[in-house]
C-alpha atoms as a PDB file:
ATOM      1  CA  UNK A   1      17.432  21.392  40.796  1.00  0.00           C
ATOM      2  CA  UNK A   2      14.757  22.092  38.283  1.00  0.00           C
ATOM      3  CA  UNK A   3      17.711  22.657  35.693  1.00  0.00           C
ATOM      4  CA  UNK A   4      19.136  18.609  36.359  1.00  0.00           C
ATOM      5  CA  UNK A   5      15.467  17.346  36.424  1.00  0.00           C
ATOM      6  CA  UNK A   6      14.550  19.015  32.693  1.00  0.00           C
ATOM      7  CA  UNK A   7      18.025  17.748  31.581  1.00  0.00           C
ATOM      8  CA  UNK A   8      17.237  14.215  32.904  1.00  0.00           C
ATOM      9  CA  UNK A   9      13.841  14.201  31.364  1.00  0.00           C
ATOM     10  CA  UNK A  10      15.490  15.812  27.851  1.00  0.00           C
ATOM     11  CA  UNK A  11      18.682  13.058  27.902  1.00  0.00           C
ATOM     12  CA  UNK A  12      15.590   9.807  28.710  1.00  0.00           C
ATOM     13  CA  UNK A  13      13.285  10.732  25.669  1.00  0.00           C
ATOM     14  CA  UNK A  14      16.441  10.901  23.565  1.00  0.00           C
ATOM     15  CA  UNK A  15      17.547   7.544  24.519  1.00  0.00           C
ATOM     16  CA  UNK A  16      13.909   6.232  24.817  1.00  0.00           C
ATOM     17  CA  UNK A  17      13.999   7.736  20.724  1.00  0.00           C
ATOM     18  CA  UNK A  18      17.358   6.358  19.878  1.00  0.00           C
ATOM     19  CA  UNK A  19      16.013   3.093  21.151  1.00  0.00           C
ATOM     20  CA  UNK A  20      12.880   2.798  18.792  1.00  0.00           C
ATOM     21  CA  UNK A  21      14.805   3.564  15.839  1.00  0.00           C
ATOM     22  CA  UNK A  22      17.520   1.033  16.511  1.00  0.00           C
ATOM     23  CA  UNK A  23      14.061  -1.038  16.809  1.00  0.00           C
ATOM     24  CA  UNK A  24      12.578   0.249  13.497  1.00  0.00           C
ATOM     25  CA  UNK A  25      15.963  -1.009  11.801  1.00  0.00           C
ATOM     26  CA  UNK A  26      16.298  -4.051  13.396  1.00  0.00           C
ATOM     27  CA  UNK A  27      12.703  -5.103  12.446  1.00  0.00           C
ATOM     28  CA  UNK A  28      13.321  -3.748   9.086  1.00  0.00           C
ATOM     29  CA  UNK A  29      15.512  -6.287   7.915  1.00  0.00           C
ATOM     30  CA  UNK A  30      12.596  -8.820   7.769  1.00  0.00           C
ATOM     31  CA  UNK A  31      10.611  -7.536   5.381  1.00  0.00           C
ATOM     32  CA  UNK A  32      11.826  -7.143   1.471  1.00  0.00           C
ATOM     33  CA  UNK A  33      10.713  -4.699  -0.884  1.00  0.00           C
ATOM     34  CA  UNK A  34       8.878  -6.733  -3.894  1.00  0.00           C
ATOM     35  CA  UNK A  35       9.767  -5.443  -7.139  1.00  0.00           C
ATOM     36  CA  UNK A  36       7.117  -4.236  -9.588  1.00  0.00           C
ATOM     37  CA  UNK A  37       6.848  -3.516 -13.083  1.00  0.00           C
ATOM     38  CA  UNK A  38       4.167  -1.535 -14.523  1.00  0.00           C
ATOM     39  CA  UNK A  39       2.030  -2.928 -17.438  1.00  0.00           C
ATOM     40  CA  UNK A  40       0.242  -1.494 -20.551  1.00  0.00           C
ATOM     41  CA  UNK A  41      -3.358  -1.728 -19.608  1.00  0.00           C
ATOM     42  CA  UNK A  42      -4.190  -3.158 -22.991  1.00  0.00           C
ATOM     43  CA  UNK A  43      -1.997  -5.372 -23.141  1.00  0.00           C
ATOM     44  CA  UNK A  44      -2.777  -6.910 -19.701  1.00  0.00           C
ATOM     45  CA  UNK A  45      -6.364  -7.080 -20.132  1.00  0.00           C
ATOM     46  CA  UNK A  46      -6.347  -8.584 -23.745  1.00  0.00           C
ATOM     47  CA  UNK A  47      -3.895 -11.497 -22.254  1.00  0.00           C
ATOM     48  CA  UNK A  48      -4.958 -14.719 -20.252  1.00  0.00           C
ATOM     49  CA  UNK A  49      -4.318 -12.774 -16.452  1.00  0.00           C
ATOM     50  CA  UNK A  50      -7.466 -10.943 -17.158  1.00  0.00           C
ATOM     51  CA  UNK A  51      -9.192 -13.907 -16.437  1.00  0.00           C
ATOM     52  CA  UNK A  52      -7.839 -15.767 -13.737  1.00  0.00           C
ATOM     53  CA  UNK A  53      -9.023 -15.007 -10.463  1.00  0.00           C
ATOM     54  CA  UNK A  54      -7.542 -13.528  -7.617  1.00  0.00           C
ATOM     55  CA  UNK A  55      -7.846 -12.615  -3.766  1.00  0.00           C
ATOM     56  CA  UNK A  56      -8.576  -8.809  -4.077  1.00  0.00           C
ATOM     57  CA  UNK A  57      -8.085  -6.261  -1.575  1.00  0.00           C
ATOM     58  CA  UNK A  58      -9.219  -2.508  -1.783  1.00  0.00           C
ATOM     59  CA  UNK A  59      -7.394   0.406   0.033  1.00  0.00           C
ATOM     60  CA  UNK A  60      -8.260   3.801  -0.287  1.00  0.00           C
ATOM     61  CA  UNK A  61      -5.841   7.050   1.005  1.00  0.00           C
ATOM     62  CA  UNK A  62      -6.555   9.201   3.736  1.00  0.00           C
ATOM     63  CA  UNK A  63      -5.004  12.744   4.752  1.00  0.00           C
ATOM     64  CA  UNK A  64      -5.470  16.406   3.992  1.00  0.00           C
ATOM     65  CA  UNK A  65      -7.651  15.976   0.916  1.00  0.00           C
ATOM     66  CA  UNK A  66     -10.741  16.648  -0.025  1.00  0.00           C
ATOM     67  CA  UNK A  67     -11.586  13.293  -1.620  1.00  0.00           C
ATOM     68  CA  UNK A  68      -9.385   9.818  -0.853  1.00  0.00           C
ATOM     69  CA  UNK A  69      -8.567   7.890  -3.953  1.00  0.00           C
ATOM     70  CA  UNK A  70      -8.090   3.947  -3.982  1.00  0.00           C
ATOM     71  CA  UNK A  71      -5.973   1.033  -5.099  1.00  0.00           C
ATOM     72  CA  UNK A  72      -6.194  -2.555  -5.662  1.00  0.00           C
ATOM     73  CA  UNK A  73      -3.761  -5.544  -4.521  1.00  0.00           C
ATOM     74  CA  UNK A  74      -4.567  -8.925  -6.648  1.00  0.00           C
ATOM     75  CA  UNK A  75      -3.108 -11.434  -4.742  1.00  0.00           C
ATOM     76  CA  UNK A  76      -2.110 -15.646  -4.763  1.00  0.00           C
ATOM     77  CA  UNK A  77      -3.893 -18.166  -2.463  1.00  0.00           C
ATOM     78  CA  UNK A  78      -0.615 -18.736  -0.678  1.00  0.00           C
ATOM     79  CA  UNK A  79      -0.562 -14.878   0.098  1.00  0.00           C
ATOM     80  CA  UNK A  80      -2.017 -12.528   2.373  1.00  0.00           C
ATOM     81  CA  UNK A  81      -1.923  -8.333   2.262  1.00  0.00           C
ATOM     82  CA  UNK A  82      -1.812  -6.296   5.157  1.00  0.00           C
ATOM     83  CA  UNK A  83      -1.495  -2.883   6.002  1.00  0.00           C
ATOM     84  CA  UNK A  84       0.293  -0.368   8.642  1.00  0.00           C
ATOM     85  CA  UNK A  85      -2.269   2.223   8.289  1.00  0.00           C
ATOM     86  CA  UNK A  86      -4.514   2.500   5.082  1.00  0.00           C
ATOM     87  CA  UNK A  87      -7.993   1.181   5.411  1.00  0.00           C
ATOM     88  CA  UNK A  88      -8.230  -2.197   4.171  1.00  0.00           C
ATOM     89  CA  UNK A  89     -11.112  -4.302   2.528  1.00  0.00           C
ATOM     90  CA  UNK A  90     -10.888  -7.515   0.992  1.00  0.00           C
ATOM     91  CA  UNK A  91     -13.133  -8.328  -1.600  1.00  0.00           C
ATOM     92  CA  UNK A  92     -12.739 -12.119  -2.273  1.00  0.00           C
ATOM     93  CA  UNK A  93     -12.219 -13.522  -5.483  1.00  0.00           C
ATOM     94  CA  UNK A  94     -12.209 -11.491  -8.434  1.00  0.00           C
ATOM     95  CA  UNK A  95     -10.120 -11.208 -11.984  1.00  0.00           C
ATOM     96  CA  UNK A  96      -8.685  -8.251 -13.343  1.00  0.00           C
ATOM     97  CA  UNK A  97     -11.242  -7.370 -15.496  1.00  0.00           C
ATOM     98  CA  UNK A  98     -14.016  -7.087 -12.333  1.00  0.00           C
ATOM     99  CA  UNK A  99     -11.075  -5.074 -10.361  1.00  0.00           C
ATOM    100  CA  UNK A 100     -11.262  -2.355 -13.202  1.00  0.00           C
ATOM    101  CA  UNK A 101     -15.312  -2.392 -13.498  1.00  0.00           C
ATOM    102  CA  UNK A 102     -15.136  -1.566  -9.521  1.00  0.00           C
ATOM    103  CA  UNK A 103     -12.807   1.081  -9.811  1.00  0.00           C
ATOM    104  CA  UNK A 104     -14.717   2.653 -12.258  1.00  0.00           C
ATOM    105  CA  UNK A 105     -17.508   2.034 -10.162  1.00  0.00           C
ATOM    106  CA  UNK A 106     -16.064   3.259  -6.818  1.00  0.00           C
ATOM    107  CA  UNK A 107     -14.922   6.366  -8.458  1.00  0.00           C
ATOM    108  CA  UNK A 108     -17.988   7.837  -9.952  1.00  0.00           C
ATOM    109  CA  UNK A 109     -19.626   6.720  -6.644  1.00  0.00           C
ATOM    110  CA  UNK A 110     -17.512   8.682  -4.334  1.00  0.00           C
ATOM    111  CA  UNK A 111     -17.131  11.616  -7.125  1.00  0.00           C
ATOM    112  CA  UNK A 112     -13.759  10.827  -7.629  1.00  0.00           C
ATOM    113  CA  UNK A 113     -14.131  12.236 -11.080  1.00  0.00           C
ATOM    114  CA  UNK A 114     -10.030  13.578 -11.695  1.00  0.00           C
ATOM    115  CA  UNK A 115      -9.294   9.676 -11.386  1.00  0.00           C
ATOM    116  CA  UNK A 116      -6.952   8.238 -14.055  1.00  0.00           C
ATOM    117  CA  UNK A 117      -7.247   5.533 -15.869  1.00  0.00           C
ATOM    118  CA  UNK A 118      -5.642   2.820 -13.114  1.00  0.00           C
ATOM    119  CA  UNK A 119      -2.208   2.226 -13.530  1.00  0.00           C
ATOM    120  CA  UNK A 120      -1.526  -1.768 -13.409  1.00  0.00           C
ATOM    121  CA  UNK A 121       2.118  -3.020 -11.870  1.00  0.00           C
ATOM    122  CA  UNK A 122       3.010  -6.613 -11.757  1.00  0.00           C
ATOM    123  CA  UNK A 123       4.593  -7.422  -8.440  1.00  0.00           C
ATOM    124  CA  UNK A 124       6.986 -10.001  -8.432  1.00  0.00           C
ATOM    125  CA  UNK A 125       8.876 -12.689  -5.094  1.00  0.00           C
ATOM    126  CA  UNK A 126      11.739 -14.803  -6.440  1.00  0.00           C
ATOM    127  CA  UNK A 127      11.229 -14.168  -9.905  1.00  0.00           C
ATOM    128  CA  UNK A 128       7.799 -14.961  -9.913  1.00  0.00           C
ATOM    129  CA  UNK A 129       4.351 -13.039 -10.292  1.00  0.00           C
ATOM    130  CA  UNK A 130       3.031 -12.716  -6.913  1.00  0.00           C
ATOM    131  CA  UNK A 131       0.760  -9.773  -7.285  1.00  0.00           C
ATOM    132  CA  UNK A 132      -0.682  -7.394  -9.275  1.00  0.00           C
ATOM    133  CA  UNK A 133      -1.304  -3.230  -8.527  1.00  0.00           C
ATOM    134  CA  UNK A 134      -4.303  -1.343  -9.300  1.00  0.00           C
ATOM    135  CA  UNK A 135      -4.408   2.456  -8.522  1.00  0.00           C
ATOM    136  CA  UNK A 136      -4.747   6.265 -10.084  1.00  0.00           C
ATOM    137  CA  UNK A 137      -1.578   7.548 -11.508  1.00  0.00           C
ATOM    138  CA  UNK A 138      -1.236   9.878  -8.195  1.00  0.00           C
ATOM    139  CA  UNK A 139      -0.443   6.481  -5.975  1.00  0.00           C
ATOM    140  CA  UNK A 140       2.612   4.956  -5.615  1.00  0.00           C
ATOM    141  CA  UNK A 141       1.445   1.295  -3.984  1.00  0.00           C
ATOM    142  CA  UNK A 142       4.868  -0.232  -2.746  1.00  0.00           C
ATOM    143  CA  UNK A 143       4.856  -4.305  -1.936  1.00  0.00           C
ATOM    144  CA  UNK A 144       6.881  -5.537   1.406  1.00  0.00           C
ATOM    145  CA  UNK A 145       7.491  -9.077   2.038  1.00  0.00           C
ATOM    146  CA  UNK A 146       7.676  -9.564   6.020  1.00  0.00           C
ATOM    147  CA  UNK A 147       9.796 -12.708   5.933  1.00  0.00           C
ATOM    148  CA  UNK A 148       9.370 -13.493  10.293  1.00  0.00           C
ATOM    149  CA  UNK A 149       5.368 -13.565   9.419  1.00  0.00           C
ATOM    150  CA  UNK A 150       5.401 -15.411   6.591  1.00  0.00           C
ATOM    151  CA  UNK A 151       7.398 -17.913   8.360  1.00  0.00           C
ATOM    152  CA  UNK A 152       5.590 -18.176  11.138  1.00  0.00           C
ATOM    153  CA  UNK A 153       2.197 -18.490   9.085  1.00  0.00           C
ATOM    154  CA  UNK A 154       3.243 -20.389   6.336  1.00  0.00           C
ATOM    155  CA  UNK A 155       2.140 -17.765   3.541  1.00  0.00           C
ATOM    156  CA  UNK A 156       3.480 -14.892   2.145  1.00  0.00           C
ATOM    157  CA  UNK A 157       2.851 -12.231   4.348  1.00  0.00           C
ATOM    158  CA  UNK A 158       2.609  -9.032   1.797  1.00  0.00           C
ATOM    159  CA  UNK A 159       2.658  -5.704   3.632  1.00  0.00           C
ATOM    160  CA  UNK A 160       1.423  -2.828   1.671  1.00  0.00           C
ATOM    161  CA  UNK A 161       2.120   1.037   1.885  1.00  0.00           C
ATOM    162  CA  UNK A 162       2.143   3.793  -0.324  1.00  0.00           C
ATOM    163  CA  UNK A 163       2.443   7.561  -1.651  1.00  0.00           C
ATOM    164  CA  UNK A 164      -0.011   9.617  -2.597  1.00  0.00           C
ATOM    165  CA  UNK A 165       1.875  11.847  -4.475  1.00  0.00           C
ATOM    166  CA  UNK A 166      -1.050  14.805  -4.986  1.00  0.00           C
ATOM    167  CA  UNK A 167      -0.759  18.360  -4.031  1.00  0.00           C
ATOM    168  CA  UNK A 168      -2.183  18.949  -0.283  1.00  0.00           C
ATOM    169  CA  UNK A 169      -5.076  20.920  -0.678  1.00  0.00           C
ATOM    170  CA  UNK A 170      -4.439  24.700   0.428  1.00  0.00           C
ATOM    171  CA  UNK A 171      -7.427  25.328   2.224  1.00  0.00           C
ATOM    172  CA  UNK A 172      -6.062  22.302   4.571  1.00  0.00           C
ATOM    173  CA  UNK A 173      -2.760  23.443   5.624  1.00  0.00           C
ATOM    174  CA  UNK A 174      -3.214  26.862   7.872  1.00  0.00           C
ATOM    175  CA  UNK A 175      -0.937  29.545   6.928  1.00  0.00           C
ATOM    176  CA  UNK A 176      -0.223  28.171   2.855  1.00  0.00           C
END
């Protein structure tokens, strides 16, 4: 009796799983990955971007390690960034060149001292720039479009995620 009951239980979180990632696909098809390019930093900040001004939105990384690094989306009026997970602030409006000065800033504020010099993608949506990408060399920042959203809000719904690609800290995994 105790034997069926276990099995029961074992066979409904299997299904209940094999239902969420039918889910996760289904829902997947909505959003598009935005392709990116990455920039030289001179270049970029000598041109006329530099100046123009942009919604800005800070995230920073969280996990295992000992100090949380952070990264920059520079994004159109007729856009909006959101996030799954990552702590989120928006900054208003600010160019490229202000983006870097607070980097700099937020780094030797938190002691972020291994920080590289930020890594600058251009993100584009049909062909067209839609954002740009500020982080350390150690974050991958990846750009979703989530098409139902954007729909349904009129803008362009921009989901961001990423991967922080550093080495877990020893002293944080037990047993390394």
């Amino acid at each position: 009796m105790v034997y069926a009951v276990n099995v029961i239980q074992g066979n409904m979180i299997i299904a209940v799983a094999a239902i969420l990632v039918i889910l996760g696909l289904l829902s997947c098809e909505n959003e598009v990955y935005l392709q990116s390019n990455v920039v030289d930093l001179t270049r970029i900040v000598a041109s006329s971007i530099a100046d123009k001004k942009f919604n800005v939105a800070r995230f920073e990384t969280f996990g295992p390690q000992p100090e949380q690094i952070y990264g920059y989306v520079l994004y159109e009026d007729d856009a909006d960034v959101r996030t799954t997970g990552a702590p989120l602030a928006k900054l208003g409006k600010m160019n490229l060149k202000e983006v870097l000065d607070d980097y700099d800033r937020t780094r030797r504020a938190t002691g972020w001292y291994r920080a590289s010099s930020p890594v600058i993608r251009e993100v584009f949506r049909s062909g067209s720039l839609i954002a740009l990408t500020a982080s350390d060399n150690m974050l991958d920042v990846h750009l979703w479009e989530d098409k139902a959203l954007s729909n349904r809000e009129n803008k362009v719904i921009i989901i961001l995620t990423y991967d922080d690609r550093r080495i877990a800290d020893r002293a944080a995994k037990p047993g390394v």
